[in-house]
C-alpha atoms as a PDB file:
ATOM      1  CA  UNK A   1      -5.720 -29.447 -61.282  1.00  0.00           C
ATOM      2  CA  UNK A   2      -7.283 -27.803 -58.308  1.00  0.00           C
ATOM      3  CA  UNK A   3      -5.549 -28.631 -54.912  1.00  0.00           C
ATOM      4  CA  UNK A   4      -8.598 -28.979 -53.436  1.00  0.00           C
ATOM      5  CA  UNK A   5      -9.935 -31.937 -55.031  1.00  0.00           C
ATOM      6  CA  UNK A   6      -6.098 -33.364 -53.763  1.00  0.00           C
ATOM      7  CA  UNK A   7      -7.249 -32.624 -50.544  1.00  0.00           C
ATOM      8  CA  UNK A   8     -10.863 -34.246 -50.891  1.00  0.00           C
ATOM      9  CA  UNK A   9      -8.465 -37.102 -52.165  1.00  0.00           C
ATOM     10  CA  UNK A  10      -6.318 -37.469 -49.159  1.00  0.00           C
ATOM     11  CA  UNK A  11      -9.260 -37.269 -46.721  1.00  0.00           C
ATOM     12  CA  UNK A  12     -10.653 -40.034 -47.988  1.00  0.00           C
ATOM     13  CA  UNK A  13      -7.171 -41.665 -47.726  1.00  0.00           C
ATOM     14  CA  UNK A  14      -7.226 -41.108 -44.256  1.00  0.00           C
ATOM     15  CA  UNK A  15     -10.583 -41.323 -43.613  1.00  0.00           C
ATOM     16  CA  UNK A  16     -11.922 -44.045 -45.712  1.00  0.00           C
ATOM     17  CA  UNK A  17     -15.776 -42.577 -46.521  1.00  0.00           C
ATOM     18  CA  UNK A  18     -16.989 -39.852 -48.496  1.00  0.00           C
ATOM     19  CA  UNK A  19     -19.518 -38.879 -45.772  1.00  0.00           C
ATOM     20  CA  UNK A  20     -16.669 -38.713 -43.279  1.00  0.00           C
ATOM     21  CA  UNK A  21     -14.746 -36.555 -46.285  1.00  0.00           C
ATOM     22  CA  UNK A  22     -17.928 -34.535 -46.380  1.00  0.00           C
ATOM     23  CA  UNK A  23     -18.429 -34.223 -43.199  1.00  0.00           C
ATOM     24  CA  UNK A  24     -14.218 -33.189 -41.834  1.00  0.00           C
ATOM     25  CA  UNK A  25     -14.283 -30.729 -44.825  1.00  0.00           C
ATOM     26  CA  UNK A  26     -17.685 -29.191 -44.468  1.00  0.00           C
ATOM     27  CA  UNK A  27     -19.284 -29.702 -47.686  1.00  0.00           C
ATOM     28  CA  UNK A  28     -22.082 -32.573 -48.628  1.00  0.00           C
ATOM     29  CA  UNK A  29     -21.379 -36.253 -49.753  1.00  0.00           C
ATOM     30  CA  UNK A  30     -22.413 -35.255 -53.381  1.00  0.00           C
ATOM     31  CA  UNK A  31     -19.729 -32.555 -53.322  1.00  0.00           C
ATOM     32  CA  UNK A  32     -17.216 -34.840 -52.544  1.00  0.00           C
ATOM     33  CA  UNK A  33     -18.412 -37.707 -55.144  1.00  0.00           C
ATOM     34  CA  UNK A  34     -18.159 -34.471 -58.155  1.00  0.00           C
ATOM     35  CA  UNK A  35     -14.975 -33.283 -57.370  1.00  0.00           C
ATOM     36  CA  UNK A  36     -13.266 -36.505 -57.407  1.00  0.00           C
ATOM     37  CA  UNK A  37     -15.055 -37.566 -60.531  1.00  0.00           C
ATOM     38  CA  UNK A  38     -13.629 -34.559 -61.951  1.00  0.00           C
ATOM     39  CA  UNK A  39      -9.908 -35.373 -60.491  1.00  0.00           C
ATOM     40  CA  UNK A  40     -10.190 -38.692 -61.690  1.00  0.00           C
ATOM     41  CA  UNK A  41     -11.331 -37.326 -65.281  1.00  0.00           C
ATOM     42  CA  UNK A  42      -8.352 -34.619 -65.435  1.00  0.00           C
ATOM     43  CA  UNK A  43      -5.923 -37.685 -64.514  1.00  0.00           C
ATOM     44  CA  UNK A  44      -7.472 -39.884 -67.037  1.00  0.00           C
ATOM     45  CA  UNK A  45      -7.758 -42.490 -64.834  1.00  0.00           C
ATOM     46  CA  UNK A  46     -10.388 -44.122 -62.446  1.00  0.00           C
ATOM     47  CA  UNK A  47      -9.126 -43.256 -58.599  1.00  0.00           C
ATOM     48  CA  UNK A  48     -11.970 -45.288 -56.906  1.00  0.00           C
ATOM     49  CA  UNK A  49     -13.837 -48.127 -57.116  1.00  0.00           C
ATOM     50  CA  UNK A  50     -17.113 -49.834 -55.540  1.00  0.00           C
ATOM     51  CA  UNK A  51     -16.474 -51.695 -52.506  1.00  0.00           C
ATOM     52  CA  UNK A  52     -19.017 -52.770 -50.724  1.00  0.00           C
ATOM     53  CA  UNK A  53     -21.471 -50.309 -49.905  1.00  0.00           C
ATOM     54  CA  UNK A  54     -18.912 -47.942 -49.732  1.00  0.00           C
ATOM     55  CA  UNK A  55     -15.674 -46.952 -52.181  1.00  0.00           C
ATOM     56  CA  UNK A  56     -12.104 -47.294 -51.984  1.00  0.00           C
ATOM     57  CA  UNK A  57      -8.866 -45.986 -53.884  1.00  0.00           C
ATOM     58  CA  UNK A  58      -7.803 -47.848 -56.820  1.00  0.00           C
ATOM     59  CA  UNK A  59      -3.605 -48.577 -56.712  1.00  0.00           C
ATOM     60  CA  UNK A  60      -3.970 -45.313 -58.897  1.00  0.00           C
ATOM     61  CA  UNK A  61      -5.469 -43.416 -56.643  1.00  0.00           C
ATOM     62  CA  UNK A  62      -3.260 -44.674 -53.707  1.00  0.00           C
ATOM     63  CA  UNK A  63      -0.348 -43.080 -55.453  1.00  0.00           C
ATOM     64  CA  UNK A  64      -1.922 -40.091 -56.345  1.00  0.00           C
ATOM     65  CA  UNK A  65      -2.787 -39.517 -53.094  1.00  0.00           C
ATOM     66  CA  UNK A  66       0.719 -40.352 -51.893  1.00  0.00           C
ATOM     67  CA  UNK A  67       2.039 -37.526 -54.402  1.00  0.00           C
ATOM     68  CA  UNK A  68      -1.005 -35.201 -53.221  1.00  0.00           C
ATOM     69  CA  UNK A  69       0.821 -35.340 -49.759  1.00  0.00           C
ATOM     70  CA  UNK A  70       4.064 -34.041 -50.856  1.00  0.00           C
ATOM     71  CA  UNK A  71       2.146 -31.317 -53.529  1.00  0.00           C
ATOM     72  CA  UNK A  72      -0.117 -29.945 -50.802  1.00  0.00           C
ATOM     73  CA  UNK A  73       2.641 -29.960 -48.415  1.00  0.00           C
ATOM     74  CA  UNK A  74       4.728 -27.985 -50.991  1.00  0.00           C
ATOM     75  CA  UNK A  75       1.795 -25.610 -51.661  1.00  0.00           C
ATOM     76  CA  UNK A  76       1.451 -24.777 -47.765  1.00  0.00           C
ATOM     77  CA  UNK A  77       4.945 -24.673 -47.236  1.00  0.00           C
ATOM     78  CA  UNK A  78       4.795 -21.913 -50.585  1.00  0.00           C
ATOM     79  CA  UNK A  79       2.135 -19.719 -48.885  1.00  0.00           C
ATOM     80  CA  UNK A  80       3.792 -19.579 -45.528  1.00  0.00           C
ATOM     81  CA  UNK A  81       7.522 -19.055 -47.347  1.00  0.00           C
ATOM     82  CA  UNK A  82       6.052 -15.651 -48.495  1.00  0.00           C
ATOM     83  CA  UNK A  83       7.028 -13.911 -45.405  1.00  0.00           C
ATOM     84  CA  UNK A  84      10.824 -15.438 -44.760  1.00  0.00           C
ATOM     85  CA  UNK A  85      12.168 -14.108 -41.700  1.00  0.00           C
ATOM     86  CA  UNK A  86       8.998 -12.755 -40.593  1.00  0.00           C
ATOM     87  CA  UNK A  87       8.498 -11.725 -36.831  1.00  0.00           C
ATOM     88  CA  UNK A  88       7.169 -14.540 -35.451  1.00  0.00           C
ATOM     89  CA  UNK A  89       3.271 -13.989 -34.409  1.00  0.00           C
ATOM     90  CA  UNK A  90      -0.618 -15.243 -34.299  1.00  0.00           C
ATOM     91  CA  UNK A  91      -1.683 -18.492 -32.784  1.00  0.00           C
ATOM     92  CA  UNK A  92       0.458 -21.635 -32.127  1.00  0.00           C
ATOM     93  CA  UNK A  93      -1.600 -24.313 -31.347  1.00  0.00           C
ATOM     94  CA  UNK A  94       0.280 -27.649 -29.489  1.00  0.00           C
ATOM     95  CA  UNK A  95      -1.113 -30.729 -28.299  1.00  0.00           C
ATOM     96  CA  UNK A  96       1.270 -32.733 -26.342  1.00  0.00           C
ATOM     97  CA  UNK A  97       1.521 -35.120 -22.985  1.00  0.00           C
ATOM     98  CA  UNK A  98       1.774 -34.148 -19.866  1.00  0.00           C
ATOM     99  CA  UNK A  99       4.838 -34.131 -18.682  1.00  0.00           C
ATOM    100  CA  UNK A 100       6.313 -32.826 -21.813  1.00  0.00           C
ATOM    101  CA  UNK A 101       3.882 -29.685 -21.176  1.00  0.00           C
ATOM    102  CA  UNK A 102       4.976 -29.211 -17.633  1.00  0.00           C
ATOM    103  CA  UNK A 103       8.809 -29.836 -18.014  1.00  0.00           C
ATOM    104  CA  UNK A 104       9.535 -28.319 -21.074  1.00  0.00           C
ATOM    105  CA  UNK A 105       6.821 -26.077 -22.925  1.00  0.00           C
ATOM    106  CA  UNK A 106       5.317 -24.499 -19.348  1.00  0.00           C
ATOM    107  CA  UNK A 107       9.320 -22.575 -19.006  1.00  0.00           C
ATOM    108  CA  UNK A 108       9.606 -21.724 -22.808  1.00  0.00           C
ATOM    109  CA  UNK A 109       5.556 -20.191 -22.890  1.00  0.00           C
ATOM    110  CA  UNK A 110       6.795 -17.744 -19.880  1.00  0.00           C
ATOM    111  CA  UNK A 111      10.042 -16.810 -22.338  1.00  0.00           C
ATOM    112  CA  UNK A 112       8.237 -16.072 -25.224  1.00  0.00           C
ATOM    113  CA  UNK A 113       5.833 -14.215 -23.449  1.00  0.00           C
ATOM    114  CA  UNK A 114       8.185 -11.582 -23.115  1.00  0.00           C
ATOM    115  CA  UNK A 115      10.537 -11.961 -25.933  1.00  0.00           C
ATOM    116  CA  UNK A 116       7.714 -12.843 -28.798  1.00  0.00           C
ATOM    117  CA  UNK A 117       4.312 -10.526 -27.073  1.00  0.00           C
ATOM    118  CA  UNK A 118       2.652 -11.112 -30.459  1.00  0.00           C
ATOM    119  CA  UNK A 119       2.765 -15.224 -30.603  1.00  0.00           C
ATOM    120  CA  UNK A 120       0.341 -16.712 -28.604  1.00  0.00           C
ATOM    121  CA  UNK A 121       0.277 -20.581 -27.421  1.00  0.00           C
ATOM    122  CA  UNK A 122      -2.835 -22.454 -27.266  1.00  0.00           C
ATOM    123  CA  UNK A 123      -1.660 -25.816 -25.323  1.00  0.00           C
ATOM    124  CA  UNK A 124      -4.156 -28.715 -25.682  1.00  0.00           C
ATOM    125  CA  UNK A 125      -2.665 -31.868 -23.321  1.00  0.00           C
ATOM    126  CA  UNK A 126      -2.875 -35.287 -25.181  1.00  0.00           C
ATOM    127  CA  UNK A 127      -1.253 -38.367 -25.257  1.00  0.00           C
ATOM    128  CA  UNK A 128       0.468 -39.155 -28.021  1.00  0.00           C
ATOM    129  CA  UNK A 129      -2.462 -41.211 -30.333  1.00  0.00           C
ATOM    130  CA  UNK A 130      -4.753 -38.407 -29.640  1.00  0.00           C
ATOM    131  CA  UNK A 131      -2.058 -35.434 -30.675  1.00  0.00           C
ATOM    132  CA  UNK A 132      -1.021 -37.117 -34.054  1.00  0.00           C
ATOM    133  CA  UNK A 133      -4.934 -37.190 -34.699  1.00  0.00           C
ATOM    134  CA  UNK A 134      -5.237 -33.902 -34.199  1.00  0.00           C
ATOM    135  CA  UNK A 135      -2.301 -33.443 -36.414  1.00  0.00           C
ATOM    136  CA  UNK A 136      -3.578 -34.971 -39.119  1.00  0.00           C
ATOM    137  CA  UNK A 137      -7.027 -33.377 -38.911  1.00  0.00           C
ATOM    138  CA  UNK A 138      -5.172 -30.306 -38.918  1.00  0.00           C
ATOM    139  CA  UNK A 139      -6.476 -29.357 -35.757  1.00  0.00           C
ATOM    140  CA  UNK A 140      -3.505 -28.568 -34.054  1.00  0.00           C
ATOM    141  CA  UNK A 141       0.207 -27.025 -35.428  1.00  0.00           C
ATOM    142  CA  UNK A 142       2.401 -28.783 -33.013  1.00  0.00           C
ATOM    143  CA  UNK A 143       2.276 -32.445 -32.020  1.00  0.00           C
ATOM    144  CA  UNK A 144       4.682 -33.636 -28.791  1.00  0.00           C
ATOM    145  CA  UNK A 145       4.619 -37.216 -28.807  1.00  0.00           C
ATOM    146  CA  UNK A 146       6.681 -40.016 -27.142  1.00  0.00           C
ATOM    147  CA  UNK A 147       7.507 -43.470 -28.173  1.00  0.00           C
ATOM    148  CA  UNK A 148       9.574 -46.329 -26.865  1.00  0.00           C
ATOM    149  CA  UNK A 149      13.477 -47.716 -28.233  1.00  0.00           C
ATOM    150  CA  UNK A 150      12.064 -51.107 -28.306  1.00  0.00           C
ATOM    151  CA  UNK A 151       8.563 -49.756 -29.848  1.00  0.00           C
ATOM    152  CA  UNK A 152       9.407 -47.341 -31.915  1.00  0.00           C
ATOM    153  CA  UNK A 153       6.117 -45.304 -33.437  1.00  0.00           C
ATOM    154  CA  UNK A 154       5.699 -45.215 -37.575  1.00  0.00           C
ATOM    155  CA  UNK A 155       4.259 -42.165 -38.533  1.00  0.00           C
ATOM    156  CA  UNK A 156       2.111 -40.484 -41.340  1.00  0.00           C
ATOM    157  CA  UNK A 157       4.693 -39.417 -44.159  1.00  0.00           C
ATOM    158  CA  UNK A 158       3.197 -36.458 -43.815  1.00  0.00           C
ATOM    159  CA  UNK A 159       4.870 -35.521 -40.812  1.00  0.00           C
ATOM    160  CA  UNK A 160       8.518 -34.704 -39.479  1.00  0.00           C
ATOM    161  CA  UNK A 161       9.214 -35.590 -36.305  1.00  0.00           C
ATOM    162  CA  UNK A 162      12.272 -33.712 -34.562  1.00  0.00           C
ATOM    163  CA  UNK A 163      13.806 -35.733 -31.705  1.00  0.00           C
ATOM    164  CA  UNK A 164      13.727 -33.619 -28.733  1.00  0.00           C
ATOM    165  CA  UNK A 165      15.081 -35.179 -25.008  1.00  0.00           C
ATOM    166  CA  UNK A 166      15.252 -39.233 -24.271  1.00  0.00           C
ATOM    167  CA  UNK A 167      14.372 -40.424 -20.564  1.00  0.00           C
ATOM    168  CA  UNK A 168      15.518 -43.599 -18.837  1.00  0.00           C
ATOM    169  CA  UNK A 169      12.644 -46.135 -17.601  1.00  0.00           C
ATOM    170  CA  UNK A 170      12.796 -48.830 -15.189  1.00  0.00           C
ATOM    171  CA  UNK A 171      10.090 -51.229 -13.702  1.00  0.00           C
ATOM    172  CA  UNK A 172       7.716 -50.060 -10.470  1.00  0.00           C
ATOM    173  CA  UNK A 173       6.695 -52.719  -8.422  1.00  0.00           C
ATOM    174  CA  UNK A 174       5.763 -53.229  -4.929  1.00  0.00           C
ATOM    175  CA  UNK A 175       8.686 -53.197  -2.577  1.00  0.00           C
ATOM    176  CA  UNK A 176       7.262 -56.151  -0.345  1.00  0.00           C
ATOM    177  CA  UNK A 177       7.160 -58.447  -3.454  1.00  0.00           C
ATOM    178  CA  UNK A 178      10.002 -60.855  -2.877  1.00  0.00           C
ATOM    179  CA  UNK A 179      10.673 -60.738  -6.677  1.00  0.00           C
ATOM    180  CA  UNK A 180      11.770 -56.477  -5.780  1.00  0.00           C
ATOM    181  CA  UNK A 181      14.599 -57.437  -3.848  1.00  0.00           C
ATOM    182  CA  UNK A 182      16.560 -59.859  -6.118  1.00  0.00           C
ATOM    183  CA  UNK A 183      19.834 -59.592  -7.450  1.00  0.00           C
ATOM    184  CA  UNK A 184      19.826 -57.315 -10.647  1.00  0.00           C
ATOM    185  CA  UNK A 185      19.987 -58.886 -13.834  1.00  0.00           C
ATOM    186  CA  UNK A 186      19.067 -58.195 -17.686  1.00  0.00           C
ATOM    187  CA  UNK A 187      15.687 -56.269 -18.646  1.00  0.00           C
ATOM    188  CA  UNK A 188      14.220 -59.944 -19.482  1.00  0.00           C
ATOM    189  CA  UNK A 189      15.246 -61.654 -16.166  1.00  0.00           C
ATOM    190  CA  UNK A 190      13.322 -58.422 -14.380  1.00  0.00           C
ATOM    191  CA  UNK A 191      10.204 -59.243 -16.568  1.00  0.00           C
ATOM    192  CA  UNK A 192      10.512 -62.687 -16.113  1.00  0.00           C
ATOM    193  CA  UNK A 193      10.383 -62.730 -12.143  1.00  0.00           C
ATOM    194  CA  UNK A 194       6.746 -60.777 -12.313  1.00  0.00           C
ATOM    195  CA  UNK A 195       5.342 -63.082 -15.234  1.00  0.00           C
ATOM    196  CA  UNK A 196       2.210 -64.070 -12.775  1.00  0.00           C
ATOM    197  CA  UNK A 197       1.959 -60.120 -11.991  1.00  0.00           C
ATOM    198  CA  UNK A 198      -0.827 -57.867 -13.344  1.00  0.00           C
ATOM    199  CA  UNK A 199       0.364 -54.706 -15.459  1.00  0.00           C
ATOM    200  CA  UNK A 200      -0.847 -51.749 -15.640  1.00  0.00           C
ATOM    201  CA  UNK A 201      -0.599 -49.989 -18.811  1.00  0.00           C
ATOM    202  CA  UNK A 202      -1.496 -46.230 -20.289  1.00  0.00           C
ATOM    203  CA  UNK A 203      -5.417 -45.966 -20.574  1.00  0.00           C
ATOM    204  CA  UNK A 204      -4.782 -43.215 -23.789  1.00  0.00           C
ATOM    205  CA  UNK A 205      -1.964 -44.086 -25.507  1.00  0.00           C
ATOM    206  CA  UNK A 206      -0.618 -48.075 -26.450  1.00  0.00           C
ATOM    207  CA  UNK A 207       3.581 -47.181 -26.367  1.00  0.00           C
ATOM    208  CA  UNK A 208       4.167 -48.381 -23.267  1.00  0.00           C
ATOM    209  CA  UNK A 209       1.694 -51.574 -23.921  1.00  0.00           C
ATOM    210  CA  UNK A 210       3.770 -52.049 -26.843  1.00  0.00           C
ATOM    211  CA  UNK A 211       6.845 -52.092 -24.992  1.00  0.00           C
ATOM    212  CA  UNK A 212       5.841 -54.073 -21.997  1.00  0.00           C
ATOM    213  CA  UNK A 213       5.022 -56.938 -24.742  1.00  0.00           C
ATOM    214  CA  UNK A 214       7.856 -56.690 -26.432  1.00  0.00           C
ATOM    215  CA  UNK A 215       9.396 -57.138 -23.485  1.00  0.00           C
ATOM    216  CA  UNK A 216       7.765 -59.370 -21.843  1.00  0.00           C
ATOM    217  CA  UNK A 217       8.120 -61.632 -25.152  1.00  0.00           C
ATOM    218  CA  UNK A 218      11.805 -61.627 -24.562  1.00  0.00           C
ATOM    219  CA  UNK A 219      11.229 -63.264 -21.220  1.00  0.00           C
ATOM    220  CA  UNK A 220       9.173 -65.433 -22.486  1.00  0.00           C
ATOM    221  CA  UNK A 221       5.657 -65.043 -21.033  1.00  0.00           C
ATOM    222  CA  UNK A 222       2.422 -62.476 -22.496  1.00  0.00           C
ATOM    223  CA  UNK A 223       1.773 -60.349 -19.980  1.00  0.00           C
ATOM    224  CA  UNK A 224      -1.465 -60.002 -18.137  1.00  0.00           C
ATOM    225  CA  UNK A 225      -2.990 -56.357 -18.837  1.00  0.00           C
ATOM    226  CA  UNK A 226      -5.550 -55.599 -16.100  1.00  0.00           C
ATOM    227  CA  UNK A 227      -5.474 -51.629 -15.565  1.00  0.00           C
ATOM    228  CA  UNK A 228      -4.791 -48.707 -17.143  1.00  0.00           C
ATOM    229  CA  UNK A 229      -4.345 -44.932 -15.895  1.00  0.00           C
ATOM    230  CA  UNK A 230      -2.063 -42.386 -17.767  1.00  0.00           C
ATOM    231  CA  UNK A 231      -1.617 -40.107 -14.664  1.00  0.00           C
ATOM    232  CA  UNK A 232       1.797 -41.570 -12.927  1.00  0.00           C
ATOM    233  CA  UNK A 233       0.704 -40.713  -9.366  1.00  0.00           C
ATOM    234  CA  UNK A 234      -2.255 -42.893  -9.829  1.00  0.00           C
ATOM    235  CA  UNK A 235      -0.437 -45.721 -11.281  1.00  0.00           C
ATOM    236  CA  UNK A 236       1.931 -45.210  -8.685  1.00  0.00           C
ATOM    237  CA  UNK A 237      -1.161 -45.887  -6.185  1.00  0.00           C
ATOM    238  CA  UNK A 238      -2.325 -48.810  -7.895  1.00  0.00           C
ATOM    239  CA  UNK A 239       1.365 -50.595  -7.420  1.00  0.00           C
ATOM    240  CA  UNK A 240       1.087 -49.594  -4.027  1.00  0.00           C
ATOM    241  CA  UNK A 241      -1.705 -51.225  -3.592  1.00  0.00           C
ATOM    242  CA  UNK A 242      -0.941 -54.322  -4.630  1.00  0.00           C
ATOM    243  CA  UNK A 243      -2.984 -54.143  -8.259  1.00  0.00           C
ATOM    244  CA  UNK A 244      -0.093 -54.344 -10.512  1.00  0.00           C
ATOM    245  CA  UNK A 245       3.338 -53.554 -12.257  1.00  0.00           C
ATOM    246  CA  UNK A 246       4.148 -50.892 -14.413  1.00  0.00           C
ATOM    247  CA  UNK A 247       7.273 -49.214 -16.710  1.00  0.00           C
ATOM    248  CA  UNK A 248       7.898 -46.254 -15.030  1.00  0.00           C
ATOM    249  CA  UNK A 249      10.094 -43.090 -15.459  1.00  0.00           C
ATOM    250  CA  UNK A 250      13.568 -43.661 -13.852  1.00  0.00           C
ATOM    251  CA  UNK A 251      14.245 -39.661 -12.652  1.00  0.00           C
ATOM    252  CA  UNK A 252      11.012 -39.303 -10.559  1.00  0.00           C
ATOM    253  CA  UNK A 253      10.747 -39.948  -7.054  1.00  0.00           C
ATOM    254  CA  UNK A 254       8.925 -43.089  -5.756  1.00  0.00           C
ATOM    255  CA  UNK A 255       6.045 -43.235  -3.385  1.00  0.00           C
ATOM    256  CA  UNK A 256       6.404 -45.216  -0.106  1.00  0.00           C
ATOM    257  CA  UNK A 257       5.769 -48.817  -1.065  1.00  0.00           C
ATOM    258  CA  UNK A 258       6.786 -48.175  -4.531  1.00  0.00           C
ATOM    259  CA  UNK A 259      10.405 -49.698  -5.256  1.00  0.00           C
ATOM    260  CA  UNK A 260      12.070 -48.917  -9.055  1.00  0.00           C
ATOM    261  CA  UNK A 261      13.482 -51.738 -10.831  1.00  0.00           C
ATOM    262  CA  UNK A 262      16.319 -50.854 -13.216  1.00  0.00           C
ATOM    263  CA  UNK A 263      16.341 -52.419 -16.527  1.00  0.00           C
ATOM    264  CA  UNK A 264      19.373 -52.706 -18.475  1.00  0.00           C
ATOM    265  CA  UNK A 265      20.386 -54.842 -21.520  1.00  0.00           C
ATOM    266  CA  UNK A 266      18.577 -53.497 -23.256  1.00  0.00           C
ATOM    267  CA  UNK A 267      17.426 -50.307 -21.873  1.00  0.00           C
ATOM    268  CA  UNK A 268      14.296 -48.916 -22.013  1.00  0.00           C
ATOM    269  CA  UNK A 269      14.204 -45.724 -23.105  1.00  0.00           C
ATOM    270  CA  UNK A 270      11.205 -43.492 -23.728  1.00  0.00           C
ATOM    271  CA  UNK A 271      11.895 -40.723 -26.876  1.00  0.00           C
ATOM    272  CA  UNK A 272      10.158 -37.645 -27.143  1.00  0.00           C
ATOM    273  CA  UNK A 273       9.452 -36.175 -30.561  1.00  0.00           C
ATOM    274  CA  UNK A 274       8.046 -32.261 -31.695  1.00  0.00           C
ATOM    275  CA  UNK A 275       5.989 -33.634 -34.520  1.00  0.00           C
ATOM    276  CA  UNK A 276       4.678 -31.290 -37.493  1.00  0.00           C
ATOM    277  CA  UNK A 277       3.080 -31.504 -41.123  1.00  0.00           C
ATOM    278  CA  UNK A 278       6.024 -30.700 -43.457  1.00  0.00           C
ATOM    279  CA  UNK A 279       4.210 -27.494 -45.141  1.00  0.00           C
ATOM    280  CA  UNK A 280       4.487 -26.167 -42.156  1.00  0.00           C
ATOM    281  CA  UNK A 281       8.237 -26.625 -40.625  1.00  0.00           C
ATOM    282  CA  UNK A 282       9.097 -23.239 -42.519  1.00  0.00           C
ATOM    283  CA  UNK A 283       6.662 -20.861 -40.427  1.00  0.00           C
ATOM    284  CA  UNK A 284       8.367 -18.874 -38.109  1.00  0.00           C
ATOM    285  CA  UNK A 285       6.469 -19.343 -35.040  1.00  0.00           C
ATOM    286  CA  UNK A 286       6.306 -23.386 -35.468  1.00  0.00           C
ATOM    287  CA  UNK A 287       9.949 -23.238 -36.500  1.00  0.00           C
ATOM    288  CA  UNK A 288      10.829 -21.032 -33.699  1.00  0.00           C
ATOM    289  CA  UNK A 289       9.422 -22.970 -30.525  1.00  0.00           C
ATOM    290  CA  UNK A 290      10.752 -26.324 -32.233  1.00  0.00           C
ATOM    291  CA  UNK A 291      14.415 -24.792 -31.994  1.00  0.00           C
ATOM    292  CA  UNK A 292      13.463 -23.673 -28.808  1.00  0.00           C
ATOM    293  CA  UNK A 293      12.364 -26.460 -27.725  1.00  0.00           C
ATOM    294  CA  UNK A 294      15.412 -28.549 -29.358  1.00  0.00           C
ATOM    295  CA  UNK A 295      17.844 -26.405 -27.316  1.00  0.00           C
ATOM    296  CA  UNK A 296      16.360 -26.841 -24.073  1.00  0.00           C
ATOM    297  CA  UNK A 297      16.387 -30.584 -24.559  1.00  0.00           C
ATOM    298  CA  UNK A 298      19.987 -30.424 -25.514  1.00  0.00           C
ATOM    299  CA  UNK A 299      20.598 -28.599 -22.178  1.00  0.00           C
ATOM    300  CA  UNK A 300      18.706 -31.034 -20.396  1.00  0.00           C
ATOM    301  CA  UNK A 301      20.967 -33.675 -22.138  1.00  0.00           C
END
């Protein structure tokens, strides 16, 4: 069994046509449609079926591709485990959000410039969605991703994610609302008093969407999503004037006209996550900047 017809298998997995196989792998829909007839004749079993105008996995070829996951992982993870120990070196390429790029990978690229010359970082910023895409297109090495406590994110199982730092979040609203300057009370009372509110949500990524419903379902209302901006200063000017509410992180500092709600019981807490492919947790540079990056985390902590 070639482990490239596994692969032609899992793209289409993932990516649900054999043109869009064809065209993510480089090779022509014909290719594609020979090699898994050949698969599918070395398993002695059919792995697709007519659907449509287009094909889909039979249950047996859902589970094959389930185990090709875990075989080409173990194949990569082989090839890579030839060099244990090795110096770390080449190109790390990381896709991750903002703040995560500023705060935490920004200090560690300036330390490994001089204690690793030879390893070179290619950062990429993305928000979450658009960094486990790249992930699984195998376009980037390194995936730093957030999620929510009360939304947490399911990922591929093709992935590991490593928890790195968590960050408290409470609710920015204007501070002339009369609703800012109430007496504290649990995370769903706080949602409940801006029910009639707008919200503004992340334009790239749907974590904090999800969490602002959830929320917002405890209180018993559905929000109202109007706008959406995933810089923080501009949401910041959007609260400020007047266009909305929005989850916000607890340990920056306000704008005038920009009060911070805390929210408590239950917290919200965003999590942020150094997400890989698990053939490659073993190569030294990946595995390197992931300790790295765990350690300064725990410091932060």
């Amino acid at each position: 069994m070639e482990t490239r017809r596994l692969h032609l298998l899992v793209e289409l997995s993932r990516l649900g046509s054999m043109r869009a196989v064809a065209e993510a792998t480089g090779t022509t829909t014909s290719t594609v449609s020979q090699q898994l007839a050949v698969l599918a004749r070395e398993m002695g079993t059919a792995l697709i079926e007519p659907h449509g105008r287009k094909v889909r996995l039979t249950p047996a070829g859902r589970r094959l591709a389930e185990h090709a996951v875990t075989i080409l992982g173990a194949v990569e993870a082989a090839h890579l485990d030839l060099a244990p120990g090795a110096e770390p070196n080449g190109t790390l390429r990381i896709a991750g959000f903002a703040s995560a790029i500023r705060a935490h990978l920004l200090p560690l690229a300036a330390e490994l410039a001089t204690s690793h010359p030879r390893l070179h970082l290619l950062i990429r910023e993305h928000e979450p969605a658009e960094a486990l895409e790249l992930l699984a297109a195998d376009e980037t090495d390194l995936a730093l991703t957030y999620d929510y406590n009360l939304a947490p994110a399911t990922l591929d199982p093709a992935v590991r994610a490593t928890a790195l730092w968590t960050a408290p979040w409470g609710l920015g609203v204007p501070d002339h609302a009369s609703e800012a300057t109430a007496d504290a009370g649990t995370t769903a009372e706080v949602f409940a008093r801006f029910a009639t509110h707008d919200w503004i949500v992340n334009s790239r990524n749907t974590a904090d969407d999800a969490a602002i419903r959830t929320l917002a379902s405890m209180a018993g209302f559905t929000p109202r999503i109007t706008h959406r901006a995933d810089n923080l200063d501009l949401v910041q000017g959007m609260i400020t004037a007047g266009l909305g509410v929005s989850l916000l992180p607890a340990d920056i500092a306000t704008v005038p006209g920009v009060r911070l709600v805390p929210l408590t019981a239950p917290e919200v807490v965003l999590r942020a996550h150094a997400v890989a492919r698990h053939g490659r947790l073993n190569w030294p540079p990946l595995a390197l900047l992931i300790e790295l990056l765990s350690e300064r985390s725990g410091r932060a902590g």
